[in-house]
C-alpha atoms as a PDB file:
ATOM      1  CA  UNK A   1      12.921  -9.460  52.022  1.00  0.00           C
ATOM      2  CA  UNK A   2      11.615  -7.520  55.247  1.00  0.00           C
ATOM      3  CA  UNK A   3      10.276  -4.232  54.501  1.00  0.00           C
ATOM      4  CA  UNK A   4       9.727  -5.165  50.685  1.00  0.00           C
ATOM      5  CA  UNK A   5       5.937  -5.181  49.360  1.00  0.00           C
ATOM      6  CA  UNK A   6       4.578  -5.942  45.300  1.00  0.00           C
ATOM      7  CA  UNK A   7       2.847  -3.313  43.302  1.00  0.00           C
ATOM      8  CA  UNK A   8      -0.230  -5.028  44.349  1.00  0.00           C
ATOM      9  CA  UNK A   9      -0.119  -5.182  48.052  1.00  0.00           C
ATOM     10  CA  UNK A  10       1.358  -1.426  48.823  1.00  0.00           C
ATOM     11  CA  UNK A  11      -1.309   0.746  50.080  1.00  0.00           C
ATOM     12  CA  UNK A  12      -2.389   3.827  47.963  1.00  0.00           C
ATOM     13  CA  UNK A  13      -0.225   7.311  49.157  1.00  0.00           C
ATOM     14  CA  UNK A  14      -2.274   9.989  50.742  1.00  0.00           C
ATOM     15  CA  UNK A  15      -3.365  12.841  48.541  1.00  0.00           C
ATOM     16  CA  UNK A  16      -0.285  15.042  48.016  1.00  0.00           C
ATOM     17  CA  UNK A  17       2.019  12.536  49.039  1.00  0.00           C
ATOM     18  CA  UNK A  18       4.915  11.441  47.325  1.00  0.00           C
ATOM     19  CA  UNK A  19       6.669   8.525  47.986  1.00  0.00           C
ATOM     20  CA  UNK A  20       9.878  10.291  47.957  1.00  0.00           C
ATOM     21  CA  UNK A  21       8.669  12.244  50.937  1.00  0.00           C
ATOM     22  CA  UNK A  22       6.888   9.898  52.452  1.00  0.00           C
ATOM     23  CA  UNK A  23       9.819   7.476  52.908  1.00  0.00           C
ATOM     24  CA  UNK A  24      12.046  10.866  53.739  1.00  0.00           C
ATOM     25  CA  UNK A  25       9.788  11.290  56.593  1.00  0.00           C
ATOM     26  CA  UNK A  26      10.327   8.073  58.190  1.00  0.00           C
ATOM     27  CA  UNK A  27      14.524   8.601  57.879  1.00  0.00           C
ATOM     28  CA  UNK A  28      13.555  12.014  59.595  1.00  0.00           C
ATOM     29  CA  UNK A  29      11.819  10.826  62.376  1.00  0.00           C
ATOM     30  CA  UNK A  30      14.155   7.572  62.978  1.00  0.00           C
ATOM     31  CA  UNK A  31      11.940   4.906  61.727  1.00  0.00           C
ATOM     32  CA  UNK A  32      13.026   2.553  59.165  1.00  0.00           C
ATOM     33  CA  UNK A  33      11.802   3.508  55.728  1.00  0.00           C
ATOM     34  CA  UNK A  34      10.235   1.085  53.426  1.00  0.00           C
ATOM     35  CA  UNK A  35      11.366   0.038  50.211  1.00  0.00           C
ATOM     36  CA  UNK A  36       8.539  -0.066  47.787  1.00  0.00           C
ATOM     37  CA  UNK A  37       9.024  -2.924  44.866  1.00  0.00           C
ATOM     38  CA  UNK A  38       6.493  -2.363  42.013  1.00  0.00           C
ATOM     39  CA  UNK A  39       6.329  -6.063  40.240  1.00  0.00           C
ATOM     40  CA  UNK A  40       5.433  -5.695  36.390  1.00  0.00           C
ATOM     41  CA  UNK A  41       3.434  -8.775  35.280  1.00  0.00           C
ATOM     42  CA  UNK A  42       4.522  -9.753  31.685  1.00  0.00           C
ATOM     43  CA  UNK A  43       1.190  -9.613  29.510  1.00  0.00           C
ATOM     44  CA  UNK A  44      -0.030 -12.616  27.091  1.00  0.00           C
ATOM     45  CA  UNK A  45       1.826 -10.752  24.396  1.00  0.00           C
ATOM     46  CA  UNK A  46       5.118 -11.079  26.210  1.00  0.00           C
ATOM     47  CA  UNK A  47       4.618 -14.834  27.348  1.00  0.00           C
ATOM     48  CA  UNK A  48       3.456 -16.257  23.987  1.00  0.00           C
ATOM     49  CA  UNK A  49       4.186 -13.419  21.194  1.00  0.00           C
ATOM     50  CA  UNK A  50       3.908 -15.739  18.623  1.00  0.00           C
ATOM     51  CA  UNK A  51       0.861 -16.800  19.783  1.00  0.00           C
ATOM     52  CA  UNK A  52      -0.759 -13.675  20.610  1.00  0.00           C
ATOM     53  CA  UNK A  53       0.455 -12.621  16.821  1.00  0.00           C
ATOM     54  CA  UNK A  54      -1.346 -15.167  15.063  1.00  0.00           C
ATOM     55  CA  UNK A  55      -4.246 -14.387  17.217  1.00  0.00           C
ATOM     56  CA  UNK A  56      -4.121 -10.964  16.103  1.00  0.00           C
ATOM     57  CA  UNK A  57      -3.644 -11.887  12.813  1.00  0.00           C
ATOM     58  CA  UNK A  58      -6.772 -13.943  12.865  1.00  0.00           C
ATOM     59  CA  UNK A  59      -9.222 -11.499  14.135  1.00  0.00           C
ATOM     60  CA  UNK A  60      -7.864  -8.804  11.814  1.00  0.00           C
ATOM     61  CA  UNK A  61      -8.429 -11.542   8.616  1.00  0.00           C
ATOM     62  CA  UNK A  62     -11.743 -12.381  10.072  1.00  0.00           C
ATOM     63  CA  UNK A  63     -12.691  -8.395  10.507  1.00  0.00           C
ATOM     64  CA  UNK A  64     -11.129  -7.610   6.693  1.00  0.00           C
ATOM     65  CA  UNK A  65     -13.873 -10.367   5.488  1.00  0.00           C
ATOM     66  CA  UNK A  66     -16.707  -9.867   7.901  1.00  0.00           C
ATOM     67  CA  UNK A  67     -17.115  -6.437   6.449  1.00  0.00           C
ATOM     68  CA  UNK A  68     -17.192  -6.793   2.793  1.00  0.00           C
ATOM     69  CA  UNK A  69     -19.298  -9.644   3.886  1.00  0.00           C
ATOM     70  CA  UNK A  70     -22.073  -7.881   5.664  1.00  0.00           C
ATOM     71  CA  UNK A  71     -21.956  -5.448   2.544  1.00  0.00           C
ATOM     72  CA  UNK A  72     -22.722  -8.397   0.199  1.00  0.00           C
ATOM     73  CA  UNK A  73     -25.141  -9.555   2.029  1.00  0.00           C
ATOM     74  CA  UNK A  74     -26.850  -6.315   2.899  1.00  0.00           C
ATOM     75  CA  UNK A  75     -27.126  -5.485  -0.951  1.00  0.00           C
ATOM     76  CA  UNK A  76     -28.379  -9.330  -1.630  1.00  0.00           C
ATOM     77  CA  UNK A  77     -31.045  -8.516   0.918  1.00  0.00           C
ATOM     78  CA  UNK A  78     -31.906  -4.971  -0.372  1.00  0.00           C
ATOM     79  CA  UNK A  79     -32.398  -6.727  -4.284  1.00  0.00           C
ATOM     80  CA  UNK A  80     -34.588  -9.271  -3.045  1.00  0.00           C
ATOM     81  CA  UNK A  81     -36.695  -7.108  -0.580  1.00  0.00           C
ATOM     82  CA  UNK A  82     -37.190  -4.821  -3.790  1.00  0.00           C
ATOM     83  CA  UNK A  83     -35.465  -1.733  -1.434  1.00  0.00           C
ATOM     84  CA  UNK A  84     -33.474  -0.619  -4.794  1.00  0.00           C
ATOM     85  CA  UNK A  85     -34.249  -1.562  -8.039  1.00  0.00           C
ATOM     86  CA  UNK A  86     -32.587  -4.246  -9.252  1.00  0.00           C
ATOM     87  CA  UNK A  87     -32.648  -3.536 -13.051  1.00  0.00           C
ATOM     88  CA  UNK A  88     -29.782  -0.637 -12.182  1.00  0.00           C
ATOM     89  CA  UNK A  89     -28.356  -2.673  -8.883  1.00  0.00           C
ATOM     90  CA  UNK A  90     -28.333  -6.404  -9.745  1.00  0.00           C
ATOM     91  CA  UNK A  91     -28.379  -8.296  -6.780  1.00  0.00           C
ATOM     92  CA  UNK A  92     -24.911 -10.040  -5.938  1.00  0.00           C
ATOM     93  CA  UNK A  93     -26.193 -13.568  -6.887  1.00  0.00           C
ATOM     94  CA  UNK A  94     -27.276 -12.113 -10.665  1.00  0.00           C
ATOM     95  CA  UNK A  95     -23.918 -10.860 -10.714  1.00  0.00           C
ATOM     96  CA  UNK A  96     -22.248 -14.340  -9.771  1.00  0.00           C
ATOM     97  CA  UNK A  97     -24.173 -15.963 -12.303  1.00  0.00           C
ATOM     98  CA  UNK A  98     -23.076 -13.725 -15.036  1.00  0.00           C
ATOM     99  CA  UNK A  99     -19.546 -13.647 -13.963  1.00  0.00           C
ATOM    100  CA  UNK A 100     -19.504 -17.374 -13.500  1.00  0.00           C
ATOM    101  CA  UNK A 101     -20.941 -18.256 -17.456  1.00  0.00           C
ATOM    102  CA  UNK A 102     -18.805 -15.509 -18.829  1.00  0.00           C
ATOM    103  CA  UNK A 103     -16.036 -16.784 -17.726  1.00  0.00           C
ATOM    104  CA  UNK A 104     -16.910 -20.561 -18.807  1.00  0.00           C
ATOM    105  CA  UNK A 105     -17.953 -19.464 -22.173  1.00  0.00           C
ATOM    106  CA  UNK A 106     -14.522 -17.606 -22.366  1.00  0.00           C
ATOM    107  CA  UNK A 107     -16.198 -14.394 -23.009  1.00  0.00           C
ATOM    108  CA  UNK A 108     -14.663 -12.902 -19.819  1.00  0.00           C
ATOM    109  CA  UNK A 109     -10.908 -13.581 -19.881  1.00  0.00           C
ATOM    110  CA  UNK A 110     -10.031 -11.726 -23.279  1.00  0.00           C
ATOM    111  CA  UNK A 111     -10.998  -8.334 -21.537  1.00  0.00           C
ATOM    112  CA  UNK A 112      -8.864  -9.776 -18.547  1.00  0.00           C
ATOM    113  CA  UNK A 113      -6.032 -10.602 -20.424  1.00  0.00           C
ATOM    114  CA  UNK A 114      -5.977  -7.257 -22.839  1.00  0.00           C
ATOM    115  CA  UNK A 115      -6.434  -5.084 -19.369  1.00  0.00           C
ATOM    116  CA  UNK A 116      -3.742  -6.711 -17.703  1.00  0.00           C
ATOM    117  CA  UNK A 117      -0.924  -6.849 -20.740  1.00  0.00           C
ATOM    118  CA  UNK A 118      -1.181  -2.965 -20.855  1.00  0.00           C
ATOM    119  CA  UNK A 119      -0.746  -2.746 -17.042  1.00  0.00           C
ATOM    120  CA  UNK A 120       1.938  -4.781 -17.053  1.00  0.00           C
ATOM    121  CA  UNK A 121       4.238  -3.472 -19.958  1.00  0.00           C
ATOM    122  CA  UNK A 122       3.000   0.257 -19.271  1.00  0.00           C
ATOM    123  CA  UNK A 123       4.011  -0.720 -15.049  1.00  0.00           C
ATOM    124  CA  UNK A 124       7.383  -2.224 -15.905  1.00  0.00           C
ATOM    125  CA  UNK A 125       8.001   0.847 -18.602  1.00  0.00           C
ATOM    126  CA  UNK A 126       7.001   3.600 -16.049  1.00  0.00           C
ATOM    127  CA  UNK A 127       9.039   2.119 -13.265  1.00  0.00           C
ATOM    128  CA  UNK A 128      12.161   1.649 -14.846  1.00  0.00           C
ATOM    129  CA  UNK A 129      12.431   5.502 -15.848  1.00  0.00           C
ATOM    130  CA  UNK A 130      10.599   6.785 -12.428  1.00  0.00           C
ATOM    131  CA  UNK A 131      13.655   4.792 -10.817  1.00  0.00           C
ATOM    132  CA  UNK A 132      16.265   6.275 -12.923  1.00  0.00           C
ATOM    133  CA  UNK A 133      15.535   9.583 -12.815  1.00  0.00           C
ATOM    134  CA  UNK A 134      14.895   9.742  -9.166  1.00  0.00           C
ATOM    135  CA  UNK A 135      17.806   7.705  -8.108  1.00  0.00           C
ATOM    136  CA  UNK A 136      20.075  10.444 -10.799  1.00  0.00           C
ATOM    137  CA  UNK A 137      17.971  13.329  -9.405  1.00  0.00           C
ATOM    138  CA  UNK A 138      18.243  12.456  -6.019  1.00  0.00           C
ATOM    139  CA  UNK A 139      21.610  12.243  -5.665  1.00  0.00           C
ATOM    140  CA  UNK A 140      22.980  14.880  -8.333  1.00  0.00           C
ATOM    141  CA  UNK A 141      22.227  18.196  -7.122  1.00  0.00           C
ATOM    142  CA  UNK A 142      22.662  19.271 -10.698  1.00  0.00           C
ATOM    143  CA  UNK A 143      20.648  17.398 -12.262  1.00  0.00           C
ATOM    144  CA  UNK A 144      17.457  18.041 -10.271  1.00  0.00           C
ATOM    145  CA  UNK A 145      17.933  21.785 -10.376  1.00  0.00           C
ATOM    146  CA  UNK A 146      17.754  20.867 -14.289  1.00  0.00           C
ATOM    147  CA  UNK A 147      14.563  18.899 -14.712  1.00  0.00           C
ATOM    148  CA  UNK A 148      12.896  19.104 -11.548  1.00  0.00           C
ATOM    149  CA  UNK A 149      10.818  22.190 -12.497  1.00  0.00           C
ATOM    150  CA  UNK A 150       9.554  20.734 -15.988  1.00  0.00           C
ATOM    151  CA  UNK A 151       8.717  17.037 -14.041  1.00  0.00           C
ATOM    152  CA  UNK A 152       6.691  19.397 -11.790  1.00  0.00           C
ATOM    153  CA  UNK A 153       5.044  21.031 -14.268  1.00  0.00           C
ATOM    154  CA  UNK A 154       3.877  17.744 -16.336  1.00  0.00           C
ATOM    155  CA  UNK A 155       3.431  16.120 -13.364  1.00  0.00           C
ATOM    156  CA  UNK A 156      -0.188  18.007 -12.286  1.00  0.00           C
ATOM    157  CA  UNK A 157      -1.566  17.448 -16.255  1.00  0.00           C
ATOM    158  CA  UNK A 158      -4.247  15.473 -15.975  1.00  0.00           C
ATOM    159  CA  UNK A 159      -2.373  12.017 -17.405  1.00  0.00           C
ATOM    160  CA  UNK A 160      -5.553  11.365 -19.164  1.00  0.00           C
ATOM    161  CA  UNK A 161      -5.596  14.522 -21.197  1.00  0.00           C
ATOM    162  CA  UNK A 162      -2.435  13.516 -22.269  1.00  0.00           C
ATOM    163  CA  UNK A 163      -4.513  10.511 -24.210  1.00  0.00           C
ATOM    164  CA  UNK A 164      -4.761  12.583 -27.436  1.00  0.00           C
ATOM    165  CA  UNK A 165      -1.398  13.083 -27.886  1.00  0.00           C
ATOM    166  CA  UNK A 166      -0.268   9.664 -27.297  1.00  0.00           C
ATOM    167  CA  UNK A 167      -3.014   8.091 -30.228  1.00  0.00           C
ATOM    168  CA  UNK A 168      -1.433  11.340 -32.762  1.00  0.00           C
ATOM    169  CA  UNK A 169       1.821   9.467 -31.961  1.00  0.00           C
ATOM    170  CA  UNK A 170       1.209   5.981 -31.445  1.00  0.00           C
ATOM    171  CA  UNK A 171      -2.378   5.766 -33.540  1.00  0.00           C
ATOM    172  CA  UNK A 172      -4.564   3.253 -32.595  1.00  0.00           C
ATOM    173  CA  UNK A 173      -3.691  -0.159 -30.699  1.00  0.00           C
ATOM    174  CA  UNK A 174      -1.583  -0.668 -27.508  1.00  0.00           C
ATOM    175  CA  UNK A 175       0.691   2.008 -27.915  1.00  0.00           C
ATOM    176  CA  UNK A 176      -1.713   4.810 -26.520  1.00  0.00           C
ATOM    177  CA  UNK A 177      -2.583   2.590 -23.432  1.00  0.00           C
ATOM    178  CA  UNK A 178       0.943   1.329 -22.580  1.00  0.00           C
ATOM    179  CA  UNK A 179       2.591   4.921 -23.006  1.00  0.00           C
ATOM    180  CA  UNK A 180      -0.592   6.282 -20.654  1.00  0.00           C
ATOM    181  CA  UNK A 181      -0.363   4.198 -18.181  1.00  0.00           C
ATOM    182  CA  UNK A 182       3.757   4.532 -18.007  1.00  0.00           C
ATOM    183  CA  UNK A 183       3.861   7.930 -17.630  1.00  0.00           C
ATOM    184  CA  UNK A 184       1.269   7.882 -14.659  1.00  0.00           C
ATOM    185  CA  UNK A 185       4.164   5.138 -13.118  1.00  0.00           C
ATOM    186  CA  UNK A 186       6.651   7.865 -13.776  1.00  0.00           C
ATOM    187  CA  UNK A 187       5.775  10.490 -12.094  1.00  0.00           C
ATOM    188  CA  UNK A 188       4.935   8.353  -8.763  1.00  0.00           C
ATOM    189  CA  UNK A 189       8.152   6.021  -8.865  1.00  0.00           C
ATOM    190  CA  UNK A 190      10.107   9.110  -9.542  1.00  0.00           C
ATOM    191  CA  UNK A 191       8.741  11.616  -6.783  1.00  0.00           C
ATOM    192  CA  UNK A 192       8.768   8.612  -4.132  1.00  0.00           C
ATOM    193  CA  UNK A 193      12.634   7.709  -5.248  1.00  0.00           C
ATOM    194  CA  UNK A 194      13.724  11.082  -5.791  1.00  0.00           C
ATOM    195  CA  UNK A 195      12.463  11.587  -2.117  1.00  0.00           C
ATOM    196  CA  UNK A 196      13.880   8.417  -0.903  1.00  0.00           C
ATOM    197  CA  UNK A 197      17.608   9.139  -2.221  1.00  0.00           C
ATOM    198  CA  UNK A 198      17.925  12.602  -0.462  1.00  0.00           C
ATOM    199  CA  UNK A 199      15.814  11.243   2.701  1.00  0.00           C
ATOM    200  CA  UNK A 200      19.278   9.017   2.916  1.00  0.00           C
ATOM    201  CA  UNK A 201      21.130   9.956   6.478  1.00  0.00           C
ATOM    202  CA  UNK A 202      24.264  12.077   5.901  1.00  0.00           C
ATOM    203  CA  UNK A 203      25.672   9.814   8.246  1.00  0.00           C
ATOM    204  CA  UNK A 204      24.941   6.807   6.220  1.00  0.00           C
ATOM    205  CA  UNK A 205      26.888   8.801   3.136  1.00  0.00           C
ATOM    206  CA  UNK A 206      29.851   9.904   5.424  1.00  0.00           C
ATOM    207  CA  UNK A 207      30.461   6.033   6.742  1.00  0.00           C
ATOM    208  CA  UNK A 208      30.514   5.431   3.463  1.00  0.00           C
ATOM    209  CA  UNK A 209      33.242   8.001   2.421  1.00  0.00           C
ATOM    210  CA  UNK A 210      35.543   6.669   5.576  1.00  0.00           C
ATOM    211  CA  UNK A 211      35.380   3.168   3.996  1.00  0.00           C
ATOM    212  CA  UNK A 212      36.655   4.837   0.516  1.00  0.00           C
ATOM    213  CA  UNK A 213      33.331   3.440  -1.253  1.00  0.00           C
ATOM    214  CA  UNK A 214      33.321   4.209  -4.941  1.00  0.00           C
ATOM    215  CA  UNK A 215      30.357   5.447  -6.590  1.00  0.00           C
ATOM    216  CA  UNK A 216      29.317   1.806  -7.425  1.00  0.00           C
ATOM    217  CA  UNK A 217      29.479   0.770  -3.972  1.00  0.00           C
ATOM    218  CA  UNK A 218      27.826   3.919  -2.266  1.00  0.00           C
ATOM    219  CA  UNK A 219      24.701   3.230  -4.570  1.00  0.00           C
ATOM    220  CA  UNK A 220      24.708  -0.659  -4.000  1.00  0.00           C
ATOM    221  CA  UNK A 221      25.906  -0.552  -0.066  1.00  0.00           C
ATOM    222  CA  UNK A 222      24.531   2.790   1.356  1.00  0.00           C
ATOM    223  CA  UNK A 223      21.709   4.075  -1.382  1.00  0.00           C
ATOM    224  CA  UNK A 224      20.123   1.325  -2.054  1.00  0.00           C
ATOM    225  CA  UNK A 225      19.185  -0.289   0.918  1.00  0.00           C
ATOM    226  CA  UNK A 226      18.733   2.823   2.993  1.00  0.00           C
ATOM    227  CA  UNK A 227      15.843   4.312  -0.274  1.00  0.00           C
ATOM    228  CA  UNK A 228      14.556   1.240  -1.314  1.00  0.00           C
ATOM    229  CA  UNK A 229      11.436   0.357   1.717  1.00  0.00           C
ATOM    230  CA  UNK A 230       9.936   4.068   0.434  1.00  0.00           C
ATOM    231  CA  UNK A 231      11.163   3.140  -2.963  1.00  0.00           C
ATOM    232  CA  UNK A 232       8.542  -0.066  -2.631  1.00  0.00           C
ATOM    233  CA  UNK A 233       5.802   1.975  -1.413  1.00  0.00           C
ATOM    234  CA  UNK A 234       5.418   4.488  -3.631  1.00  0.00           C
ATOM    235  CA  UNK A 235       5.474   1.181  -6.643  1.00  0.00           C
ATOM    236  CA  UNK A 236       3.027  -0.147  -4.394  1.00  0.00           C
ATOM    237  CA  UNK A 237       0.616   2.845  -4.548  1.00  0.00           C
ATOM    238  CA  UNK A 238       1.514   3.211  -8.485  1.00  0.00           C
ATOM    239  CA  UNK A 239       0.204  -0.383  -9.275  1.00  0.00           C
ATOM    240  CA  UNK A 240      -2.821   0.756  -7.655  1.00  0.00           C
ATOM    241  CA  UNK A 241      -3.215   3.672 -10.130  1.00  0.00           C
ATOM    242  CA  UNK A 242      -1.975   1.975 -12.732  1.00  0.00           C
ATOM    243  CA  UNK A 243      -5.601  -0.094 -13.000  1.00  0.00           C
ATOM    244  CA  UNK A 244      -7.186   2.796 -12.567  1.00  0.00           C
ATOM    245  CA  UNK A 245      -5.826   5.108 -15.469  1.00  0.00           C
ATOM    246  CA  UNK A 246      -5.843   1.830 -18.259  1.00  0.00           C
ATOM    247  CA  UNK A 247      -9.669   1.302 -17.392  1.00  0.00           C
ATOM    248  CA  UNK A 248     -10.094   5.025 -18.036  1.00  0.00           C
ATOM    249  CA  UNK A 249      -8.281   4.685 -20.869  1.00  0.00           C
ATOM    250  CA  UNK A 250     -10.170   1.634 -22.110  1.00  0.00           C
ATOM    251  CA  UNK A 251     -13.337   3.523 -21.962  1.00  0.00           C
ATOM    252  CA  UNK A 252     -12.246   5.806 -24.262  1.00  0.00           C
ATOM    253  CA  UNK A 253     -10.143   4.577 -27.198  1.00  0.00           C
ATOM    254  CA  UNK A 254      -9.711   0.590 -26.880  1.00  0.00           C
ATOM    255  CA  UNK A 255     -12.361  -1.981 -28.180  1.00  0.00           C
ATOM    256  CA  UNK A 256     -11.155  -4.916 -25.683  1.00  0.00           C
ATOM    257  CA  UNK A 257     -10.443  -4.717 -22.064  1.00  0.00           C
ATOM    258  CA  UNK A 258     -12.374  -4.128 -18.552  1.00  0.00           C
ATOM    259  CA  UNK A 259     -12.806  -0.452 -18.908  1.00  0.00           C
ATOM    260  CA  UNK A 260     -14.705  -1.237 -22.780  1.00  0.00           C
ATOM    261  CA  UNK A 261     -16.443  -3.950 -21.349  1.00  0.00           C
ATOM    262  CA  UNK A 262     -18.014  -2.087 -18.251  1.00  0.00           C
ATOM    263  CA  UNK A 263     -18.806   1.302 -20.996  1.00  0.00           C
ATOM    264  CA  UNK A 264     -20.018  -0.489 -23.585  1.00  0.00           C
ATOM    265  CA  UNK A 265     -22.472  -2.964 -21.190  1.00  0.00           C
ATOM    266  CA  UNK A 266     -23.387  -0.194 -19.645  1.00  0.00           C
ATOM    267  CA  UNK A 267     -24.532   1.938 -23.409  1.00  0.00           C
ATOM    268  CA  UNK A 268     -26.101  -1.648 -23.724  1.00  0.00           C
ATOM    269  CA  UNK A 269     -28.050  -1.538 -20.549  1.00  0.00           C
ATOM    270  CA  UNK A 270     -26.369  -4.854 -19.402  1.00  0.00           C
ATOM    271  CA  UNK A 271     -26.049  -3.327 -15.851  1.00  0.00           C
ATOM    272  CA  UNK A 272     -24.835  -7.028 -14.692  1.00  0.00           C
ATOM    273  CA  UNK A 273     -22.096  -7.137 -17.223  1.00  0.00           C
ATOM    274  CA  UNK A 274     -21.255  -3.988 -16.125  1.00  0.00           C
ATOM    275  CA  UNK A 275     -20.716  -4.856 -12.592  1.00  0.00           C
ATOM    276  CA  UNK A 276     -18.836  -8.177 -13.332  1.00  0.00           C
ATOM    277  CA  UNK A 277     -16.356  -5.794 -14.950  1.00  0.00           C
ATOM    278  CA  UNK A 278     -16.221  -3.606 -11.943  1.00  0.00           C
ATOM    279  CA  UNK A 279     -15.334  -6.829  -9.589  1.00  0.00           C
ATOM    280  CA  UNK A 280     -13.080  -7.895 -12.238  1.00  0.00           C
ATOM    281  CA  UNK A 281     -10.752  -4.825 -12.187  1.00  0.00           C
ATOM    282  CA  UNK A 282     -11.028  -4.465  -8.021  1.00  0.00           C
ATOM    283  CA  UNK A 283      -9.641  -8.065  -7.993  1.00  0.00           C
ATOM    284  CA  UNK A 284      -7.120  -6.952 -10.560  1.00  0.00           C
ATOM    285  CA  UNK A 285      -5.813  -4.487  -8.594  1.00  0.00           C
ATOM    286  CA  UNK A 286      -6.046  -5.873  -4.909  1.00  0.00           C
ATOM    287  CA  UNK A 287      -3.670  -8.504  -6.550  1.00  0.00           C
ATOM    288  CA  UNK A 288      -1.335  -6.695  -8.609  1.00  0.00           C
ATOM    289  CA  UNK A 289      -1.039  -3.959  -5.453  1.00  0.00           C
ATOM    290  CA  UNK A 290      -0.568  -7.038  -3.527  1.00  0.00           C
ATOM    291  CA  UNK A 291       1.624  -8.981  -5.204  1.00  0.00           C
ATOM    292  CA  UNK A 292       4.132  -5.339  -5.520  1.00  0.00           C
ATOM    293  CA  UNK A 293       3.794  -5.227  -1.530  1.00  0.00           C
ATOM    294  CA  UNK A 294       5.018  -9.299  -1.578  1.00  0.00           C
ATOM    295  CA  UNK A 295       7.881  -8.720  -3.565  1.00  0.00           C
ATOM    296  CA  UNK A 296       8.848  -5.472  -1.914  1.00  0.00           C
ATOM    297  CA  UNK A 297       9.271  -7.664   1.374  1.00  0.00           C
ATOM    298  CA  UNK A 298      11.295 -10.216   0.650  1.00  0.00           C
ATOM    299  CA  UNK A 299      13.739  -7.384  -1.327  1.00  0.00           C
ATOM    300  CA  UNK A 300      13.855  -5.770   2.003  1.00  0.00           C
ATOM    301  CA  UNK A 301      14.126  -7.672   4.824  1.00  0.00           C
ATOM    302  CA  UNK A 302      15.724  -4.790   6.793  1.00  0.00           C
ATOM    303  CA  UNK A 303      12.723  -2.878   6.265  1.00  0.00           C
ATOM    304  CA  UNK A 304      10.798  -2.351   9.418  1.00  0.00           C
ATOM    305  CA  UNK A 305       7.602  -4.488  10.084  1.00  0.00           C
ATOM    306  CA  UNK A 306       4.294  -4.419  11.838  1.00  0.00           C
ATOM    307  CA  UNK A 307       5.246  -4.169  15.376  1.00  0.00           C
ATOM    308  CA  UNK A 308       3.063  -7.124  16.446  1.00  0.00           C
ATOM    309  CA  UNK A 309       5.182  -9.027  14.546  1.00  0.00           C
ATOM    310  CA  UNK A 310       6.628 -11.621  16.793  1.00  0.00           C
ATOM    311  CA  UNK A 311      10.603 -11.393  16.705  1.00  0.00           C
ATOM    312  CA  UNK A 312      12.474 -14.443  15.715  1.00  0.00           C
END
């Protein structure tokens, strides 16, 4: 078109010019204006977005395990250069080893097993009464006003000074370790549902009242899906903690698991035992965090995703 230039070929406006007045100028004065076209080049992300997504996804895999990697590899160096002493830091390979006969000798997997039983029953425990009383808290008014102060107040108690009172009532064996680790669950399924339910859009609850949805549905059509993405992340954070407190607890009053094995090799001077434990229960928890995060997204596949995600 005459008179019609790209972004790239228009010459740059003169300080203080605008090119509102510039082209005002030139109807002024009787001369044709110019009609300026600014051409927008679609990036690689727009021509190939599935592409540029996996390539995205690649370097971010390949930065998540060049850095753990350099850290190995940096401590390897520092054992065999003699930079710490590797009686208290076993280099990486020494721990390897270890890990590697323990676990063909089957010395390693009973403290894996009794660890992750306990996470598991005290996890599944804690979240089905976090999600109850959040979901009835959240959306009776009454109800929170009731027991919202006395969550509150339990809730900053250090859970594991709570470990006392659960062996008076349990005694010794699982009981202690399940109940600990469920009420840590609790309290952060409950505050992140609780939050989650009233978080809900009044406008989501009011479509719902047009449509003359019954309590039933309001939960299962409007409730549900609208709490259940934050619902998923605060699980996700209390799997996460929920390794943390049992390997706690294990140090103190259990005579299997992770936590006893990494105390007691550590009374025993067994500093590589003691680290094999410590990669054991990192690996435990990376895949039980995981694994909650997995489920969680293919429950919700309304939920919104990484924005690089390509769109189908």
């Amino acid at each position: 078109m005459k008179g019609e230039k790209t972004a790239d070929s228009v010459p740059a406006a003169r300080s203080g010019e605008h090119p509102g007045e510039h082209s005002g100028e030139g109807e002024r004065g009787g001369g044709s204006a110019e009609t300026t076209l600014l051409v927008r080049r679609p990036g690689p992300g727009e021509r190939d977005p599935v592409r540029a997504h996996r390539r995205r996804r690649a370097i971010e895999l390949s930065l998540a395990l060049a850095v753990p990697a350099a850290l190995i590899l940096l401590w390897q160096l520092a054992a065999d250069q003699r930079w710490i002493d590797s009686r208290i830091y076993p280099a990486p390979s020494t721990i390897a080893a270890d890990g590697w006969q323990r676990a063909a000798d089957g010395k390693l997997w009973p403290d894996v097993w009794a660890t992750l039983k306990r996470v598991i029953a005290g996890y599944a425990l804690g979240t089905a009464a976090g999600y109850l009383f959040g979901l009835l808290m959240g959306a009776l008014r009454m109800v929170r006003a009731a027991l919202e102060p006395l969550l509150d107040a339990l809730y900053v108690v250090p859970k594991l000074a709570l470990l006392p009172v659960f062996l008076n009532m349990f005694g010794l064996g699982e009981g202690p370790q399940i109940a600990l680790v469920a009420t840590t669950v609790f309290f952060f399924v409950w505050i992140s549902t609780m939050a989650a339910v009233m978080g809900v859009a009044e406008g989501h609850r009011e479509a719902g009242q047009v449509f003359g949805a019954g309590p039933w549905q309001m939960f299962r059509h409007v409730l549900l899906p609208a709490s259940l993405p934050q619902v998923l992340v605060g699980m996700r954070v209390a799997a996460g903690v929920a390794v943390l407190v049992i390997v706690a607890s294990e140090q103190i009053a259990a005579n299997d698991g992770l936590g006893h094995l990494i105390f007691d090799s550590r009374t025993l001077f067994q500093n590589d035992v003691m680290f094999v434990g410590i990669v054991c229960v990192a690996v435990l928890g990376v895949v039980f965090s995981e694994l909650v995060r997995f489920i969680g997204r293919r429950l919700t596949p309304w939920a919104p995703r990484d924005r690089g995600r390509p769109q189908s």
